[in-house]
Each structure stands twice: as C-alpha cells, then as structure tokens.
Protein backbone atom coordinates (compact mmCIF):
# COMPACT_ATOMS: atom_id res chain seq x y z
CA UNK A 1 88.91 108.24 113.66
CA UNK A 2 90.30 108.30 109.91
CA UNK A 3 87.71 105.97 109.09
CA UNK A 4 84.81 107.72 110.62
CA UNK A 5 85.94 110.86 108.82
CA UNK A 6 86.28 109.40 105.80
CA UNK A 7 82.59 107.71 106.37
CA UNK A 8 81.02 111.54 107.03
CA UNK A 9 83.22 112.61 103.97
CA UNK A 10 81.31 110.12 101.42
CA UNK A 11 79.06 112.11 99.18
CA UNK A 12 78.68 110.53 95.56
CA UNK A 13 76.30 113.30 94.77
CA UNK A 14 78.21 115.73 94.65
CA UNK A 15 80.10 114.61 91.63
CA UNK A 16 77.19 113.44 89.47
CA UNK A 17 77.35 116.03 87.20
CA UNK A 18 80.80 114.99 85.93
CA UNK A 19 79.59 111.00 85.12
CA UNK A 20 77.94 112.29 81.66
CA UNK A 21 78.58 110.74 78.77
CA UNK A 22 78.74 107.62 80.58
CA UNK A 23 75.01 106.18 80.79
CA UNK A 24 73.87 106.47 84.51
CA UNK A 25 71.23 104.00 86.07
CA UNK A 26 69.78 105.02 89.14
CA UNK A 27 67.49 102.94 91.78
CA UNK A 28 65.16 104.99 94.28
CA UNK A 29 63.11 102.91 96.79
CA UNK A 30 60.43 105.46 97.57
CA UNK A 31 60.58 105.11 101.16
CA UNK A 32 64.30 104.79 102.02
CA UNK A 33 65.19 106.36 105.52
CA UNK A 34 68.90 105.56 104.88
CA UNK A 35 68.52 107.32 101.31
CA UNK A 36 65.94 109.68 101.08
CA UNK A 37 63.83 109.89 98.13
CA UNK A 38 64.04 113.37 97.30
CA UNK A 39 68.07 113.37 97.75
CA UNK A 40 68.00 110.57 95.12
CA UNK A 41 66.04 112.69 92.63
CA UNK A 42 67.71 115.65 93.32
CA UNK A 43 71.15 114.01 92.56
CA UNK A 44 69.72 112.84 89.14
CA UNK A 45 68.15 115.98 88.23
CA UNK A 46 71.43 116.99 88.36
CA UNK A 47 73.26 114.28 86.47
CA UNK A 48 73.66 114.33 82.38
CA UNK A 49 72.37 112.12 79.99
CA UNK A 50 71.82 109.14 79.13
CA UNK A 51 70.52 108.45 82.90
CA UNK A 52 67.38 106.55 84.12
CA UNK A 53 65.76 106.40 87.63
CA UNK A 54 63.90 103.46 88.35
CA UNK A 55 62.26 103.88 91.76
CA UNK A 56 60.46 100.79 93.47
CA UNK A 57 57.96 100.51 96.38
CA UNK A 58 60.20 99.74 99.79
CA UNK A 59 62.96 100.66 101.98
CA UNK A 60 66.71 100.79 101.42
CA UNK A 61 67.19 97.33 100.59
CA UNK A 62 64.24 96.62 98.43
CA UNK A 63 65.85 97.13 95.62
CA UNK A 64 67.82 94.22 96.51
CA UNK A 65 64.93 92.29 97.89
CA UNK A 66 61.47 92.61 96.96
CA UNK A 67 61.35 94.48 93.81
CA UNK A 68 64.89 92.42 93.12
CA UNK A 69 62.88 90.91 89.85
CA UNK A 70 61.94 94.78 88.52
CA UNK A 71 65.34 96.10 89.57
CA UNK A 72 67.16 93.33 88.20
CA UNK A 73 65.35 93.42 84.74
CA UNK A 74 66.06 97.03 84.42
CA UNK A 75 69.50 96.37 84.89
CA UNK A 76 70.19 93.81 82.51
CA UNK A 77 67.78 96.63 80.11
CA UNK A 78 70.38 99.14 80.86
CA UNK A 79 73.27 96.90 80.60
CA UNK A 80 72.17 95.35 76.91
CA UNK A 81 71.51 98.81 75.97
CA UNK A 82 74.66 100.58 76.60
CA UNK A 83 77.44 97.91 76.89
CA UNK A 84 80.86 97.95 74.99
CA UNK A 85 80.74 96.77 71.37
C-alpha cells in the first residue's frame, strides 16, 4: 500500500516553479495518453527560465524511440549549452 500511495503522490509539476535558475529541458510527444500534452505545457508555462520544450510527433515513448535522433540532438544542444565550466 505505501508504494501505491507514494505512486498517486508523484507530481513533479507541482514544484517546477522552484527549478529556476537551473536551465530546464522539457520533451512533449504531442499525443501522449500517459502524459498529456496540455499538462506538459502547462507545467512549463509555469517553470522559469532558461527552459525549452521540444515536443515530437508520437506517444509516450517516442521521445525515446522514433524521434530518438531529434530528441537526442536537442539534448546534447542543451547539454553543450548550459554545462559546468
């Protein structure tokens, strides 16, 4: 039972506001039942800068799958862009 409370209890959205400064990348796949669009940009409306939303053509795991080649080059964008000096 702990676990299946703590499962209804996850809700990284509603702390996005407090992830500013630190740069926030974002993937929306535009048809996501597990995810829904319009909770994703919602959620990043919200959030500070520096953030970027990068939404792909698919379900939940297209991100990981068939736009893995867009998502993956956006990351490594993001990455180069804001990483550690």
């Amino acid at each position: 039972m702990s676990s299946l409370e703590a499962v209804l209890d996850y809700a990284p959205a509603r702390s996005i506001d407090l992830i500013a400064p630190r740069p926030l990348l974002m993937f929306l796949a535009k048809s996501d039942p597990i995810a829904p669009p319009e909770t994703i940009r919602a959620a990043f409306a919200r959030a500070g800068e520096p953030k970027r939303l990068v939404e792909v053509e698919g379900t939940h795991y297209s991100v990981y799958l068939e736009a893995a080649e867009e998502t993956s080059r956006a990351a490594v964008e993001w990455f180069t862009e804001y990483r550690n000096p």
